[in-house]
C-alpha atoms as a PDB file:
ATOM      1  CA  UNK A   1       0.000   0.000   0.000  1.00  0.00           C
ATOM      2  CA  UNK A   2       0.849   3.632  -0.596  1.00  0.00           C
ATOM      3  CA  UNK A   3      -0.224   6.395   1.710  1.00  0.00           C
ATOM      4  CA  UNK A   4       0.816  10.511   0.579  1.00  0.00           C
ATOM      5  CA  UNK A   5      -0.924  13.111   2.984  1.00  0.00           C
ATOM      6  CA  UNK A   6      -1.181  16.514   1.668  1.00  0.00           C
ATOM      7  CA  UNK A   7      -0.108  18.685   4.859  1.00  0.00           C
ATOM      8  CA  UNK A   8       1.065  22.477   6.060  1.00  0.00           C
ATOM      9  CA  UNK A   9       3.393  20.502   8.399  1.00  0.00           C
ATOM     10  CA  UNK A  10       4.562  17.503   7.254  1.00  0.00           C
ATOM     11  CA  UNK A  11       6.648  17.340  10.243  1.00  0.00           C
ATOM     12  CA  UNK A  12       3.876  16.397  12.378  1.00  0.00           C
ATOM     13  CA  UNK A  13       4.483  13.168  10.778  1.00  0.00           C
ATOM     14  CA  UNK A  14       7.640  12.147  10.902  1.00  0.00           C
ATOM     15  CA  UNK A  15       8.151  10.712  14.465  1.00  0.00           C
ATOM     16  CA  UNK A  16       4.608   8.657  13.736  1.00  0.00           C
ATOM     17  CA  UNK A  17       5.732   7.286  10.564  1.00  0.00           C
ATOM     18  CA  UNK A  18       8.950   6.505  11.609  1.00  0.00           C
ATOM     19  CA  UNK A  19       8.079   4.728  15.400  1.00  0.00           C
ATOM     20  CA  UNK A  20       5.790   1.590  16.663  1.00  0.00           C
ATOM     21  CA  UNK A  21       4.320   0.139  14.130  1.00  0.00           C
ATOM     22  CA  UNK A  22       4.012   2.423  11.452  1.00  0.00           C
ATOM     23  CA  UNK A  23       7.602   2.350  11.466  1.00  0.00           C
ATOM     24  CA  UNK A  24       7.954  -1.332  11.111  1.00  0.00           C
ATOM     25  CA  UNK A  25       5.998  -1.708   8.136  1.00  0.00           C
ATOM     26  CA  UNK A  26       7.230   0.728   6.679  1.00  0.00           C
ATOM     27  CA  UNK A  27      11.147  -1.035   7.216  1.00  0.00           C
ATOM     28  CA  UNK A  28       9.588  -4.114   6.171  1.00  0.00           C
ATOM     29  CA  UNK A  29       8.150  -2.757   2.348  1.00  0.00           C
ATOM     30  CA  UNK A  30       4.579  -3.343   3.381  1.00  0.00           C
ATOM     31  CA  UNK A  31       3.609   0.653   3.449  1.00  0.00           C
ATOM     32  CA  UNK A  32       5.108   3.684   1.609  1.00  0.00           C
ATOM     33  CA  UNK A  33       4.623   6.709   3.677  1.00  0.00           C
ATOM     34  CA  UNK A  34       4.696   9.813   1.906  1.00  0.00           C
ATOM     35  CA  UNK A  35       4.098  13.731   3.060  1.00  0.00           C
ATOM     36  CA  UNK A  36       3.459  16.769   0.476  1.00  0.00           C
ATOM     37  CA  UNK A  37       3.762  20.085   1.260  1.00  0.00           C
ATOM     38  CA  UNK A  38       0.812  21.584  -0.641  1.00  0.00           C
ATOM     39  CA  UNK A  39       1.903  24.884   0.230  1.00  0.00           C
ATOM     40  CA  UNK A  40       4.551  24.016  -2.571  1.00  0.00           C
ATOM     41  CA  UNK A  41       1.871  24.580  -4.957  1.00  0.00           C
ATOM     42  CA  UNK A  42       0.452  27.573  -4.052  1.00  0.00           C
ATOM     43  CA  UNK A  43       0.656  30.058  -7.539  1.00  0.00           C
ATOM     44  CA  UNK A  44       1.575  33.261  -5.744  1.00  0.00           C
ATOM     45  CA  UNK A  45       5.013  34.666  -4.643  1.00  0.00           C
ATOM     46  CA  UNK A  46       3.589  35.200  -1.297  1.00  0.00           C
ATOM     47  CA  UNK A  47       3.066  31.037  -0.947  1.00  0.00           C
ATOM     48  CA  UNK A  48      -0.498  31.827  -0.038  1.00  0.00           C
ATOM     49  CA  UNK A  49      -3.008  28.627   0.233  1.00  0.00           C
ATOM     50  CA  UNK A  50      -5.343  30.349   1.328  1.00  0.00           C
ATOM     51  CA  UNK A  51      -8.537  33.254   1.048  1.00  0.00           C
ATOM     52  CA  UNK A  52     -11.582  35.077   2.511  1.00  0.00           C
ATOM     53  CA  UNK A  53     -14.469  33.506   1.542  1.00  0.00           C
ATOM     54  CA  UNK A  54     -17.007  35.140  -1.373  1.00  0.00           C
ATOM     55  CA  UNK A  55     -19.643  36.246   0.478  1.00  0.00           C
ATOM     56  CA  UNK A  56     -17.927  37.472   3.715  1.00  0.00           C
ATOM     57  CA  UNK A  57     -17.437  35.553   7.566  1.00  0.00           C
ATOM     58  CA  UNK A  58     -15.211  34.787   9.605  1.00  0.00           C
ATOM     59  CA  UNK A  59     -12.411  32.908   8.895  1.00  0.00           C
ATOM     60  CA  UNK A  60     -10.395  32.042   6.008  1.00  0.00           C
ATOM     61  CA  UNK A  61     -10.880  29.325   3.289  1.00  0.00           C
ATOM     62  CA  UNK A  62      -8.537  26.687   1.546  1.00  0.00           C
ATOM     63  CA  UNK A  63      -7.824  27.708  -1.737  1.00  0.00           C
ATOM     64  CA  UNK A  64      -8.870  24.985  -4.769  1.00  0.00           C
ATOM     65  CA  UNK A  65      -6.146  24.587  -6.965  1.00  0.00           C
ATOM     66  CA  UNK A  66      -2.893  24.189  -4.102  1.00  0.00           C
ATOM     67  CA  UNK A  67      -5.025  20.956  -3.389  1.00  0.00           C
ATOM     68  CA  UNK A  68      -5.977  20.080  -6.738  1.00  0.00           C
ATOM     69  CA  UNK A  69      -2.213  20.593  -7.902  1.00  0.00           C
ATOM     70  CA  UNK A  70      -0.665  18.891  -5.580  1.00  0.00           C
ATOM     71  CA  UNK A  71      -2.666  15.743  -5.974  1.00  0.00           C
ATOM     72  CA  UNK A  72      -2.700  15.577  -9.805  1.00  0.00           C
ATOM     73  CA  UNK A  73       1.143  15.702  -9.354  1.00  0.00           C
ATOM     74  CA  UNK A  74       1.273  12.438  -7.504  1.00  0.00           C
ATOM     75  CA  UNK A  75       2.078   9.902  -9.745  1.00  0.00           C
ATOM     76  CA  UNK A  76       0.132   6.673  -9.645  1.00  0.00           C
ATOM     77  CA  UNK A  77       1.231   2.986  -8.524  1.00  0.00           C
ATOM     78  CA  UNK A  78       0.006   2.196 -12.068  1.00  0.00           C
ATOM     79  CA  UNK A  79      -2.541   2.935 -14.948  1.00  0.00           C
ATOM     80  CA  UNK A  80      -5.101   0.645 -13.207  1.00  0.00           C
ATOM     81  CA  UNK A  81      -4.407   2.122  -9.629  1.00  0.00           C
ATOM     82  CA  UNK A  82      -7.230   5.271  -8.814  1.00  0.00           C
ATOM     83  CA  UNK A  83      -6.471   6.629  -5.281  1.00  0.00           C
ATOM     84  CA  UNK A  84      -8.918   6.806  -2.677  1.00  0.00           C
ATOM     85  CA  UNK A  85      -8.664  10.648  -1.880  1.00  0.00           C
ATOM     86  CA  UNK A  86      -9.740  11.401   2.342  1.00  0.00           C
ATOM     87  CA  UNK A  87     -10.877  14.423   3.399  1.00  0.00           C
ATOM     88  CA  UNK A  88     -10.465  14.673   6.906  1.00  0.00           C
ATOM     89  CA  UNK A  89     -13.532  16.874   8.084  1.00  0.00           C
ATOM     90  CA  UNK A  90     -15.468  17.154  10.819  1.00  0.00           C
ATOM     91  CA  UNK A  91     -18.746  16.589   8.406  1.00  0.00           C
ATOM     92  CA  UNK A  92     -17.490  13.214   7.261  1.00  0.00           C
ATOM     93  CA  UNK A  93     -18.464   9.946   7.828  1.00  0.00           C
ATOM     94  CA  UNK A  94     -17.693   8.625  11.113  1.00  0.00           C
ATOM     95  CA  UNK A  95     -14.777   6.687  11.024  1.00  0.00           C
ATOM     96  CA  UNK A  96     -15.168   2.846  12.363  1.00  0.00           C
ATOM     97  CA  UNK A  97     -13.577  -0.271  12.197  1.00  0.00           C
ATOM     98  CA  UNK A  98     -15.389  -1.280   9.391  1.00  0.00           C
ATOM     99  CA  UNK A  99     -14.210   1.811   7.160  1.00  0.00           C
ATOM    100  CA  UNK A 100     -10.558   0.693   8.513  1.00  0.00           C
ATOM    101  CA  UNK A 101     -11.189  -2.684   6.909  1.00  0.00           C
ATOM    102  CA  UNK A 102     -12.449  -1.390   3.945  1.00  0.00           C
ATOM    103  CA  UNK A 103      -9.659   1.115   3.033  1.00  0.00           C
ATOM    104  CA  UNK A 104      -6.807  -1.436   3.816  1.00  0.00           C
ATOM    105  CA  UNK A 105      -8.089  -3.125   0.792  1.00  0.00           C
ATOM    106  CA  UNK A 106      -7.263  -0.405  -1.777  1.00  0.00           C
ATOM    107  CA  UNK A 107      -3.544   0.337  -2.908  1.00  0.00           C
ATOM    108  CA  UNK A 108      -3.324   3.707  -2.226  1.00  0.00           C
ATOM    109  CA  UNK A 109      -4.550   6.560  -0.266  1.00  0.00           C
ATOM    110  CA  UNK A 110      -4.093  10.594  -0.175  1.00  0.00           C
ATOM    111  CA  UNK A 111      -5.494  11.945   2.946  1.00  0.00           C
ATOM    112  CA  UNK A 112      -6.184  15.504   2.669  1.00  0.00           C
ATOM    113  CA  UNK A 113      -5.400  17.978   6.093  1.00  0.00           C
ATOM    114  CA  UNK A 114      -6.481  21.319   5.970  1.00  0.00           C
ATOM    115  CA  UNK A 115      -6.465  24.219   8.502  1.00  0.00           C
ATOM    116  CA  UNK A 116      -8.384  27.384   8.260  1.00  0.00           C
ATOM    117  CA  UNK A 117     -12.262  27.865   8.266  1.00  0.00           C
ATOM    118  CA  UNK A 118     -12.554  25.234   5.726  1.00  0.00           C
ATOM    119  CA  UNK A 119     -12.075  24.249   2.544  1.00  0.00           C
ATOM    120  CA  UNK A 120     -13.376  25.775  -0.763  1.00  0.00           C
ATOM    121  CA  UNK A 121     -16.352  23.490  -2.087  1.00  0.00           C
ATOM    122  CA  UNK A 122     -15.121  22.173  -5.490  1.00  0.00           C
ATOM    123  CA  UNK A 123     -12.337  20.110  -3.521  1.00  0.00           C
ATOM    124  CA  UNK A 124     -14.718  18.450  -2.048  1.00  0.00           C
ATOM    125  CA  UNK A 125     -17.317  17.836  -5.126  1.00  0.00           C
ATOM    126  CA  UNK A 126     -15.208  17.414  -7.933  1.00  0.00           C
ATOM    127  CA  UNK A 127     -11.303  15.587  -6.116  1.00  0.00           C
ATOM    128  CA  UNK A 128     -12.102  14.140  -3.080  1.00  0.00           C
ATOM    129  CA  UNK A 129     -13.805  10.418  -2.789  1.00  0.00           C
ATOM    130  CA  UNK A 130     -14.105  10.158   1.043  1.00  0.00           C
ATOM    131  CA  UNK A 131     -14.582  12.468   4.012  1.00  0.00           C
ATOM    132  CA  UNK A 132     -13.852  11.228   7.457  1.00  0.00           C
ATOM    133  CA  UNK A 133     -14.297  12.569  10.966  1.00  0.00           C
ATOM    134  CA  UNK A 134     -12.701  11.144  14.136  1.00  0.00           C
ATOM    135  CA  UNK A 135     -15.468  12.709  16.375  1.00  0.00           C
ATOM    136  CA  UNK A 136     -17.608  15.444  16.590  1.00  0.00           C
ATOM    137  CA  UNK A 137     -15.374  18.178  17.835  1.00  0.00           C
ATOM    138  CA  UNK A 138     -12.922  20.244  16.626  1.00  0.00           C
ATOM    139  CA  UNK A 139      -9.308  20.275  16.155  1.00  0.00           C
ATOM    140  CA  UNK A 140      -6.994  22.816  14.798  1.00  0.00           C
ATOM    141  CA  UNK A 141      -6.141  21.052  11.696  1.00  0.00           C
ATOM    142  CA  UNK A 142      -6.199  17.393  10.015  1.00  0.00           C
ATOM    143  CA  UNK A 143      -3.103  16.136  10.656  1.00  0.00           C
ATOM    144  CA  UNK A 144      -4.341  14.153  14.069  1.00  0.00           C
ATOM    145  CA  UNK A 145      -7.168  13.004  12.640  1.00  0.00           C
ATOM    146  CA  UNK A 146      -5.382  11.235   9.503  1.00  0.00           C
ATOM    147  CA  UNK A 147      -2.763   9.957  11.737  1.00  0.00           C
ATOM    148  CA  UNK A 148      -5.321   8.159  13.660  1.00  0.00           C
ATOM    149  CA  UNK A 149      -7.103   7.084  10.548  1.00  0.00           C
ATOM    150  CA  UNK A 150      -3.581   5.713   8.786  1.00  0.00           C
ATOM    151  CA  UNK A 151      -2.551   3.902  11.846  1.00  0.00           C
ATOM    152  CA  UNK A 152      -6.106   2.062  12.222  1.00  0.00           C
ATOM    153  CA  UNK A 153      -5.331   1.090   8.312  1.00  0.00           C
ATOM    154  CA  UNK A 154      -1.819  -0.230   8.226  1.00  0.00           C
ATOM    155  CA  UNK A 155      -2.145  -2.435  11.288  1.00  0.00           C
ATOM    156  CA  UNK A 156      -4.714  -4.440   9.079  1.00  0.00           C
ATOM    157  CA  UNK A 157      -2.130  -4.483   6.707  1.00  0.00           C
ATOM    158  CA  UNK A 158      -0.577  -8.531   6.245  1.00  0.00           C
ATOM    159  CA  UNK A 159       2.498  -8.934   7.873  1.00  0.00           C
ATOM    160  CA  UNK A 160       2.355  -5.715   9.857  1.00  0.00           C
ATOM    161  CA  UNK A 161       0.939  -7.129  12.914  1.00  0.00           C
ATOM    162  CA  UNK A 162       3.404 -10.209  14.532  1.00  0.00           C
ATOM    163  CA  UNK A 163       0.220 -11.945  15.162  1.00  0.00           C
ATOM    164  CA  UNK A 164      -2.285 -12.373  12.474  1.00  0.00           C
ATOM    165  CA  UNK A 165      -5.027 -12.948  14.850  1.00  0.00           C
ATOM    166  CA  UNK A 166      -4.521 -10.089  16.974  1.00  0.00           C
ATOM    167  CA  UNK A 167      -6.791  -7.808  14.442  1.00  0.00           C
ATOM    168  CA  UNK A 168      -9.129  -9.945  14.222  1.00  0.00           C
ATOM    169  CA  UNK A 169      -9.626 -10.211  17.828  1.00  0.00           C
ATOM    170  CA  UNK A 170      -9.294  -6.326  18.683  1.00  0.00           C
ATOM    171  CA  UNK A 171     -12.720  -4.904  19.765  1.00  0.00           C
ATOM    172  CA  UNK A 172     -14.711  -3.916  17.238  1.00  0.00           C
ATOM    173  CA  UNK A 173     -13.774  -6.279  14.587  1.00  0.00           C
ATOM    174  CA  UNK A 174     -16.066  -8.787  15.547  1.00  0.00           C
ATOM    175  CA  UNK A 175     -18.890  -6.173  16.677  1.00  0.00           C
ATOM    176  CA  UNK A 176     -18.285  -7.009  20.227  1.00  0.00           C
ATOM    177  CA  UNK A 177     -15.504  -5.264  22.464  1.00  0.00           C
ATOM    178  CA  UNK A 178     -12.517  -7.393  23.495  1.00  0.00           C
ATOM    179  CA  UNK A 179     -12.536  -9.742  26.107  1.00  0.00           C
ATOM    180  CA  UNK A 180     -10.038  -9.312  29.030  1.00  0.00           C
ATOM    181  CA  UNK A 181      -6.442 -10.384  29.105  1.00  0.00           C
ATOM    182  CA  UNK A 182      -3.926 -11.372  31.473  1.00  0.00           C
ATOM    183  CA  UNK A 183      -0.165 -12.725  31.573  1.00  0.00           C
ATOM    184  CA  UNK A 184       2.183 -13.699  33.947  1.00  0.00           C
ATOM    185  CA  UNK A 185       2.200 -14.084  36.970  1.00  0.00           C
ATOM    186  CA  UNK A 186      -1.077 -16.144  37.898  1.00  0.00           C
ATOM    187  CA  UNK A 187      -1.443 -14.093  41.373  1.00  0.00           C
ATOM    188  CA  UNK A 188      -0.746 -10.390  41.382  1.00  0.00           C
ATOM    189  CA  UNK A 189      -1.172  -9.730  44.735  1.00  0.00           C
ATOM    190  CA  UNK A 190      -4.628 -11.254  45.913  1.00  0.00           C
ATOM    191  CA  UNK A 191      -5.632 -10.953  42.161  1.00  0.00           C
ATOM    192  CA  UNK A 192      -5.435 -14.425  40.487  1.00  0.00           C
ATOM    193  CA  UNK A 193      -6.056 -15.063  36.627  1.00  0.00           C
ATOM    194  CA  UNK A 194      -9.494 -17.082  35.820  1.00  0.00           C
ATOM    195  CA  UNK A 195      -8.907 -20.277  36.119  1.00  0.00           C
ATOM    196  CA  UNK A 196      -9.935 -21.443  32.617  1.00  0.00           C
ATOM    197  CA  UNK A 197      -7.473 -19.351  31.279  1.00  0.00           C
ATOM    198  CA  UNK A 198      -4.918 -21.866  32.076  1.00  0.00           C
ATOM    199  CA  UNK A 199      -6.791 -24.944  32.324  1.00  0.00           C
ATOM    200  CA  UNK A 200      -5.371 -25.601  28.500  1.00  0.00           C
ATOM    201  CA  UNK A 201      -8.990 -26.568  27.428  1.00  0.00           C
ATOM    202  CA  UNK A 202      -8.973 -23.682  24.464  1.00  0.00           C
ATOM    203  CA  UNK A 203     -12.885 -25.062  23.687  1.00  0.00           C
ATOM    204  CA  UNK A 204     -13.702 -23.591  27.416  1.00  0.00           C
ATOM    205  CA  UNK A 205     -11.363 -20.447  26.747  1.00  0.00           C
ATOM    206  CA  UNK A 206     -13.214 -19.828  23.225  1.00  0.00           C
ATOM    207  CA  UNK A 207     -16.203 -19.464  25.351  1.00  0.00           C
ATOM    208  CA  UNK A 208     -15.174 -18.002  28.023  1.00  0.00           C
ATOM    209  CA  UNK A 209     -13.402 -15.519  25.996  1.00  0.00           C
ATOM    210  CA  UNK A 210     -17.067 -15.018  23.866  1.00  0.00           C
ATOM    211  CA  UNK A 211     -18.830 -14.235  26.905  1.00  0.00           C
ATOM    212  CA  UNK A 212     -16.794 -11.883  28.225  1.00  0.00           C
ATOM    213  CA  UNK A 213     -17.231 -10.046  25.213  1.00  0.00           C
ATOM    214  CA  UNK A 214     -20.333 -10.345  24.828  1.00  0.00           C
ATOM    215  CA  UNK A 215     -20.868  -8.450  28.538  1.00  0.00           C
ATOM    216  CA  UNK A 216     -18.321  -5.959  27.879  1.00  0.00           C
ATOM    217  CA  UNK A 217     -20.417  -4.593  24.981  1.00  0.00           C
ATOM    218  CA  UNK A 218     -23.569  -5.097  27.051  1.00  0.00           C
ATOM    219  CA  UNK A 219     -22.327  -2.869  29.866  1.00  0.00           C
ATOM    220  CA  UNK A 220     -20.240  -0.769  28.088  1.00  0.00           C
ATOM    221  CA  UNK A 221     -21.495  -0.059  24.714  1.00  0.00           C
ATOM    222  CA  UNK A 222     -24.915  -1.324  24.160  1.00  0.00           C
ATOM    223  CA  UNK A 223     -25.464   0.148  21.063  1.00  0.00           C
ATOM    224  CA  UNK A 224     -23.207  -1.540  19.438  1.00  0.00           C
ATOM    225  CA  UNK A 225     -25.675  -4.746  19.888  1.00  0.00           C
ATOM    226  CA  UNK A 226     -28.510  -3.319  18.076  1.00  0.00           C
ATOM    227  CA  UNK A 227     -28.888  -5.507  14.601  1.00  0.00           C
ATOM    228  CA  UNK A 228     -25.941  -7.215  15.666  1.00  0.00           C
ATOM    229  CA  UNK A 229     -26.622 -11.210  14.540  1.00  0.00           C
ATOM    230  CA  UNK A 230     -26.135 -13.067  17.503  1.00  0.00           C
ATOM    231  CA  UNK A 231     -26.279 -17.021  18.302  1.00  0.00           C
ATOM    232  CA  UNK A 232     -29.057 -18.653  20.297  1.00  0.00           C
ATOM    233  CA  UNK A 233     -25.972 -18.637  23.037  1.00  0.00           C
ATOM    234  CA  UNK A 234     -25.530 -14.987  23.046  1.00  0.00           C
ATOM    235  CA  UNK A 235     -29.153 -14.519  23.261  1.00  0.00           C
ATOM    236  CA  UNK A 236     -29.034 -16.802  26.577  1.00  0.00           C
ATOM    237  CA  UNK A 237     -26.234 -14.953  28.179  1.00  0.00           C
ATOM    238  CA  UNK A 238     -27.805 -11.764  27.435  1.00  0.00           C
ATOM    239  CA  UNK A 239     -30.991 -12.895  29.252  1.00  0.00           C
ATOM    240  CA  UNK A 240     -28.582 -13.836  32.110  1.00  0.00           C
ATOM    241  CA  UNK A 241     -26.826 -10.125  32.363  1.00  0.00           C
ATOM    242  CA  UNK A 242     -30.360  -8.931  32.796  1.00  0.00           C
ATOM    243  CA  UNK A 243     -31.457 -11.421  35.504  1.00  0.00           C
ATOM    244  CA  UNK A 244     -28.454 -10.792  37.615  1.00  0.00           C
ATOM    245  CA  UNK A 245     -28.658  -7.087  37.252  1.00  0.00           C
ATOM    246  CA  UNK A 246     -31.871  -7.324  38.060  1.00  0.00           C
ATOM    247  CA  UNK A 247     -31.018  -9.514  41.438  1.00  0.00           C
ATOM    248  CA  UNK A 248     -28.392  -6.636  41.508  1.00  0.00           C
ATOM    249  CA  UNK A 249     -30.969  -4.014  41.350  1.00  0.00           C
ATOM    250  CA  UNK A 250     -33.486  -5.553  43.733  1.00  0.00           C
ATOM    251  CA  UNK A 251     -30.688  -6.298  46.332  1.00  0.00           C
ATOM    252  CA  UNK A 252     -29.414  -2.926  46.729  1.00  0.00           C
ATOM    253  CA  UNK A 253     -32.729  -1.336  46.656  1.00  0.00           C
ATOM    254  CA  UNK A 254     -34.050  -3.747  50.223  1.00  0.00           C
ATOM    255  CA  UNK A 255     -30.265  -2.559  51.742  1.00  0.00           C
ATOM    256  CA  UNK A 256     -31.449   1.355  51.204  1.00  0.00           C
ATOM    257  CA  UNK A 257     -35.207   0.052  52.357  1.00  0.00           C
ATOM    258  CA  UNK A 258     -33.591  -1.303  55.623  1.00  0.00           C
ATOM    259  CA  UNK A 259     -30.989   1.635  55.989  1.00  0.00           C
END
């Protein structure tokens, strides 16, 4: 895969793309990292990228052309190769997992970062192909947001991750958050590791390991559960979080009666 971001400060980037993971596939040939400086194709002796908007307000807007320049002077991976072009703005799409998975498939990416009030409105009808957010608030500029988006892509990436599974496991692959984890030692403390987890029966640890998912995303983000297809299983260990919270519930309220 090939990955250029068009950026005011392309130096943002250099200790990401170079560290962790990022740098590793990069070392290994399994991601070219690029950075333009689109301020290199401003048309003005002043190196402007930038103007107040027709029509007056606050602010100042990103001129068309620096962006439309600078990406026309990337040079494809090939004839056949057209690259996905990411606008990071805060009226995108949100990004998710699933967009993660989906853009690790393509070959190459530009990610676009702008600063300033905005951008001027024929970059985004007539060059870009996707517009992302990270979250509905604001930050001073795009950079962040891209990094966050790039690193979520490579690390889907074959070979970038030591273990292939680990991915596929992470929470929100599945649907479900991930389950809990633990190393050595057994006891921390008073703390001891469930016991299944080293009973060596990996059947019991599959479904141990299912469950706790499964109540992780109840309690934590039951949203995420809504249309979600789950197994006749899932359905009974749902049922189960709500008897015991309602036990729960109906304990705690006698205590306050008696108190």
């Amino acid at each position: 895969m090939r990955i250029d971001v068009l950026t005011l400060f392309p130096a943002m980037f250099d200790g990401v793309f170079q560290s962790s993971i990022l740098g590793k596939a990069r070392d290994k040939g399994l991601v070219e990292l690029n950075t333009v400086n689109f301020r290199d194709y401003s048309n003005n002796k002043h190196n402007t990228v930038d103007d107040y908007p027709y029509g007056g307000g606050g602010g100042m807007v990103l001129k068309a052309e620096p962006i439309f320049s600078a990406v026309e002077d990337i040079q494809p991976l090939d004839a056949d190769t057209k690259p996905r072009v990411v606008l990071m703005c805060p009226q995108g799409q949100p990004f998710s997992q699933k967009k993660a998975e989906e853009l690790s498939a393509e070959k190459h990416l530009i990610f676009i970062c702008g600063h300033y009030e905005g951008y001027d409105e024929r970059i985004r009808e007539h060059l870009v192909t996707d517009e992302l957010s990270i979250g509905d608030y604001v930050l001073t500029g795009g950079e962040l947001p891209a990094m966050v988006v790039i690193d979520s892509v490579v690390r889907l990436l074959p070979g970038v991750l030591g273990n292939e599974t680990s991915a596929v496991t992470d929470s929100f692959s599945t649907g479900l958050l991930e389950y809990p984890h633990y190393t050595r030692p057994a006891k921390f403390r008073e703390w001891e590791v469930p016991e299944v987890l080293i009973s060596g029966n990996h059947a019991h640890i599959d479904q141990w390991r299912r469950k706790q998912s499964l109540y992780r995303t109840w309690t934590k983000r039951p949203d995420l559960l809504v249309g979600m297809e789950l197994t006749a299983q899932d359905r009974k260990w749902l049922a189960e979080f709500e008897r015991d919270a309602q036990v729960s519930a109906s304990g705690d309220a006698t205590r306050e009666d008696r108190l």
